[in-house]
Protein backbone atom coordinates (compact mmCIF):
# COMPACT_ATOMS: atom_id res chain seq x y z
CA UNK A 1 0.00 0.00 0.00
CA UNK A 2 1.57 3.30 -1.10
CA UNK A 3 -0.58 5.87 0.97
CA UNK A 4 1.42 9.44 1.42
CA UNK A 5 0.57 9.91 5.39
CA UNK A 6 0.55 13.66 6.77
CA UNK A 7 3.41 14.39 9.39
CA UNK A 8 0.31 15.85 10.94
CA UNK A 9 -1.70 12.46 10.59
CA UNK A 10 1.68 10.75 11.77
CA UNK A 11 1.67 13.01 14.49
CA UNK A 12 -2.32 12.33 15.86
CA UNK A 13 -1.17 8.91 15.67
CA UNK A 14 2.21 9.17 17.41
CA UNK A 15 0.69 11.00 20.33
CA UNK A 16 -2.64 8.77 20.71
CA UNK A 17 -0.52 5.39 20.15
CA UNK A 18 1.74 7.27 23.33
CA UNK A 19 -0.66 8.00 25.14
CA UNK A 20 -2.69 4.96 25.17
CA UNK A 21 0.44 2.43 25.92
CA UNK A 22 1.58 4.93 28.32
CA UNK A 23 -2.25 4.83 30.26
CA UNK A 24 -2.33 0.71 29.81
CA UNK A 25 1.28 -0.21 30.58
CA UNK A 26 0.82 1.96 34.11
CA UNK A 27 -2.28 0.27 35.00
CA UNK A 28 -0.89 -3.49 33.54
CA UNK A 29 2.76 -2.53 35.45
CA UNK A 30 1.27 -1.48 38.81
CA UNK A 31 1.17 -4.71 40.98
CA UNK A 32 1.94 -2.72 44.19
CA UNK A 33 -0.69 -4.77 45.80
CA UNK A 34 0.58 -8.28 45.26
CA UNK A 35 4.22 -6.82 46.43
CA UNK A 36 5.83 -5.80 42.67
CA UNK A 37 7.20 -3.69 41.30
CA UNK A 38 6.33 -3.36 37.48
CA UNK A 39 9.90 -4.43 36.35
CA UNK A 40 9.70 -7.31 39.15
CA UNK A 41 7.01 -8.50 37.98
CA UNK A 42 8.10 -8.82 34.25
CA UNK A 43 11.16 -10.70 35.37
CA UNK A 44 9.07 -12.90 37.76
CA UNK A 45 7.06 -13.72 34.68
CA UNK A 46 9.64 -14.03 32.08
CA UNK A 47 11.28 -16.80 35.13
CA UNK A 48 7.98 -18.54 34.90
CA UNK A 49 7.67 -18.34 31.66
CA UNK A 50 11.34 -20.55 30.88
CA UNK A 51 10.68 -22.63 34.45
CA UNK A 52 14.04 -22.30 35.08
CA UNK A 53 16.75 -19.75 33.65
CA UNK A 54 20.10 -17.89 34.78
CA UNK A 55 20.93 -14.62 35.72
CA UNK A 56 22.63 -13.95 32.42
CA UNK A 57 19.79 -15.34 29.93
CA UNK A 58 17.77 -12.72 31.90
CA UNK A 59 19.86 -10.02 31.86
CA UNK A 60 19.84 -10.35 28.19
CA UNK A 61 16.09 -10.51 27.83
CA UNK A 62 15.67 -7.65 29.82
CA UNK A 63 18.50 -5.56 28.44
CA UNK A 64 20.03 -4.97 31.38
CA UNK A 65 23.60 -5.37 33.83
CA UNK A 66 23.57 -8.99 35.56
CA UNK A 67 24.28 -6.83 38.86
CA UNK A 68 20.60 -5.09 37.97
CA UNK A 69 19.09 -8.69 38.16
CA UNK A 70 20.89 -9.79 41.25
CA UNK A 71 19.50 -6.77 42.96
CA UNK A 72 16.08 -7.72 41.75
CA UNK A 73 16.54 -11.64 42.36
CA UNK A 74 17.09 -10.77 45.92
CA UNK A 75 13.75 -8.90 46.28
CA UNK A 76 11.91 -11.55 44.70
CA UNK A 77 13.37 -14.60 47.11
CA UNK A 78 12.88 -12.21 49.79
CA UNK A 79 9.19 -12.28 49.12
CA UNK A 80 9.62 -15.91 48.86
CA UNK A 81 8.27 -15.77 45.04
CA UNK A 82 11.65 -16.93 43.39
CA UNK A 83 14.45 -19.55 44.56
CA UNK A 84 17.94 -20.16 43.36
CA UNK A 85 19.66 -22.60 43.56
CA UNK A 86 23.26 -23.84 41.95
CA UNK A 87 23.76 -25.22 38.53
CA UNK A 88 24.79 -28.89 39.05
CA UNK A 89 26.89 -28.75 35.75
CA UNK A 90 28.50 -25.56 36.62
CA UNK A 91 28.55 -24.33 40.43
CA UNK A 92 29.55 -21.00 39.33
CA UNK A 93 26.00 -20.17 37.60
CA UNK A 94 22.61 -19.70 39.55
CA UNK A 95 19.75 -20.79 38.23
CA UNK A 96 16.55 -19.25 39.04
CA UNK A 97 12.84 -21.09 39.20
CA UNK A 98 9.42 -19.75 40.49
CA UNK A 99 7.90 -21.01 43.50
CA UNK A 100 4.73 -22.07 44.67
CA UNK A 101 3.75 -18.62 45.78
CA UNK A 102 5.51 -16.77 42.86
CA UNK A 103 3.40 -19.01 40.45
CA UNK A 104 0.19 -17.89 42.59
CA UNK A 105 1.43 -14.12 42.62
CA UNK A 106 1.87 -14.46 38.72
CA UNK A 107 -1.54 -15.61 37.68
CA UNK A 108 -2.89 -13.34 40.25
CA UNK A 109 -1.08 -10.13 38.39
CA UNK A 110 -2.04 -12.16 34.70
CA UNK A 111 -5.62 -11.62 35.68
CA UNK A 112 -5.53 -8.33 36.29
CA UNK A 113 -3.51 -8.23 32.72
CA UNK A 114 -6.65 -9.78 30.94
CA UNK A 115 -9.33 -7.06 33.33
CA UNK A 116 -7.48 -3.87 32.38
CA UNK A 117 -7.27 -4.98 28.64
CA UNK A 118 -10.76 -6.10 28.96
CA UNK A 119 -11.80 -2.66 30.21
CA UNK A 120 -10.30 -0.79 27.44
CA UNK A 121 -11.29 -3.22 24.38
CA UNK A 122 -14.71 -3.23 26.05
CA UNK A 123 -14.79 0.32 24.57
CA UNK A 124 -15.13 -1.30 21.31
CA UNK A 125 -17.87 -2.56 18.75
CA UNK A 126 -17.18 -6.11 17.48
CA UNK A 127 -16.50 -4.71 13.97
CA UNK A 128 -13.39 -2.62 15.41
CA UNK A 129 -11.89 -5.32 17.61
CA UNK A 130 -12.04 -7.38 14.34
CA UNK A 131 -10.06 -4.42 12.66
CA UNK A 132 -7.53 -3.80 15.72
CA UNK A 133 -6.95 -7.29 15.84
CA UNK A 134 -6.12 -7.49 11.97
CA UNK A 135 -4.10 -3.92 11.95
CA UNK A 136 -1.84 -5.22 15.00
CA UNK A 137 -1.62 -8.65 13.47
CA UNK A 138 -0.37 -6.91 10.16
CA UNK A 139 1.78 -4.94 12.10
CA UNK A 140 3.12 -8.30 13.86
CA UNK A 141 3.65 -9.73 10.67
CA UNK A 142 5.88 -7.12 8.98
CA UNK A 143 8.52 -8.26 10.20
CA UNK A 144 8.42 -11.27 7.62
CA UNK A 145 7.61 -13.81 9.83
CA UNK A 146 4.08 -14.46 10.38
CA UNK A 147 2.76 -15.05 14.30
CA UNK A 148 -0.25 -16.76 14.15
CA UNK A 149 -2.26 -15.41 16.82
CA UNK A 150 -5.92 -16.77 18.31
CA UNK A 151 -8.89 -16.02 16.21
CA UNK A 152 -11.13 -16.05 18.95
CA UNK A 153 -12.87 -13.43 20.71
CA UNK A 154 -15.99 -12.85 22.64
């Protein structure tokens, strides 16, 4: 599609696009209730997510200094939602898992995901989720590699 867009069309959307991920990502992030921090709960997640992983696989994920994820490790087995434990094949490395309570803590703060994304595509007609849906998953796609995504929604 060869559409000329208006910096000032570019612009409406820049700010709107902003300001919408801005509004969602502080309400998604803020888990101050169950104990986390918006960044500890992304790292909690992305631990449960792999079941077990190290410190550097992390840091890499997260784009961020090792020392940044000790700091946040130790909050996290403070609140007894993480454990580490050695690497049997190399003593050196720490592996991290989720526990019992992290895994409850996670779904907890995954639930409130799905309610505040809920709330705001609520705001929508059936005929424009269908069109969000297909803009983001052309969007997703641009990349060259497709990611097929669920076709299913209420």
């Amino acid at each position: 599609m060869d559409i000329k867009l208006s910096d000032k069309n570019i612009e409406r959307l820049q700010h709107a696009y902003t300001r919408t991920v801005r509004k969602m990502k502080s309400e998604i992030m803020n888990h101050r209730e169950l104990g986390l921090t918006g960044p500890q709960f992304h790292m909690l997640a992305l631990i449960a997510k792999n079941k077990t992983c190290n410190v550097s696989f992390l840091a890499e994920m997260l784009d961020v200094k090792p020392s940044a994820i000790t700091v946040m490790t130790d909050r996290l087995v403070q609140s007894g939602y993480v454990q580490r434990r050695h690497d049997e094949n190399d003593r050196r490395a720490v592996l991290l898992s989720v526990t019992e309570l992290g895994e409850e803590v996670c779904s907890k703060a995954r639930d409130k995901t799905r309610e505040v994304l809920r709330s705001y595509l609520s705001e929508l007609t059936t005929e424009e989720l269908d069109v969000l849906f297909n803009i983001i998953e052309k969007f997703a796609e641009k990349d060259g590699h497709p990611h097929p995504l669920p076709h299913s929604h209420p």
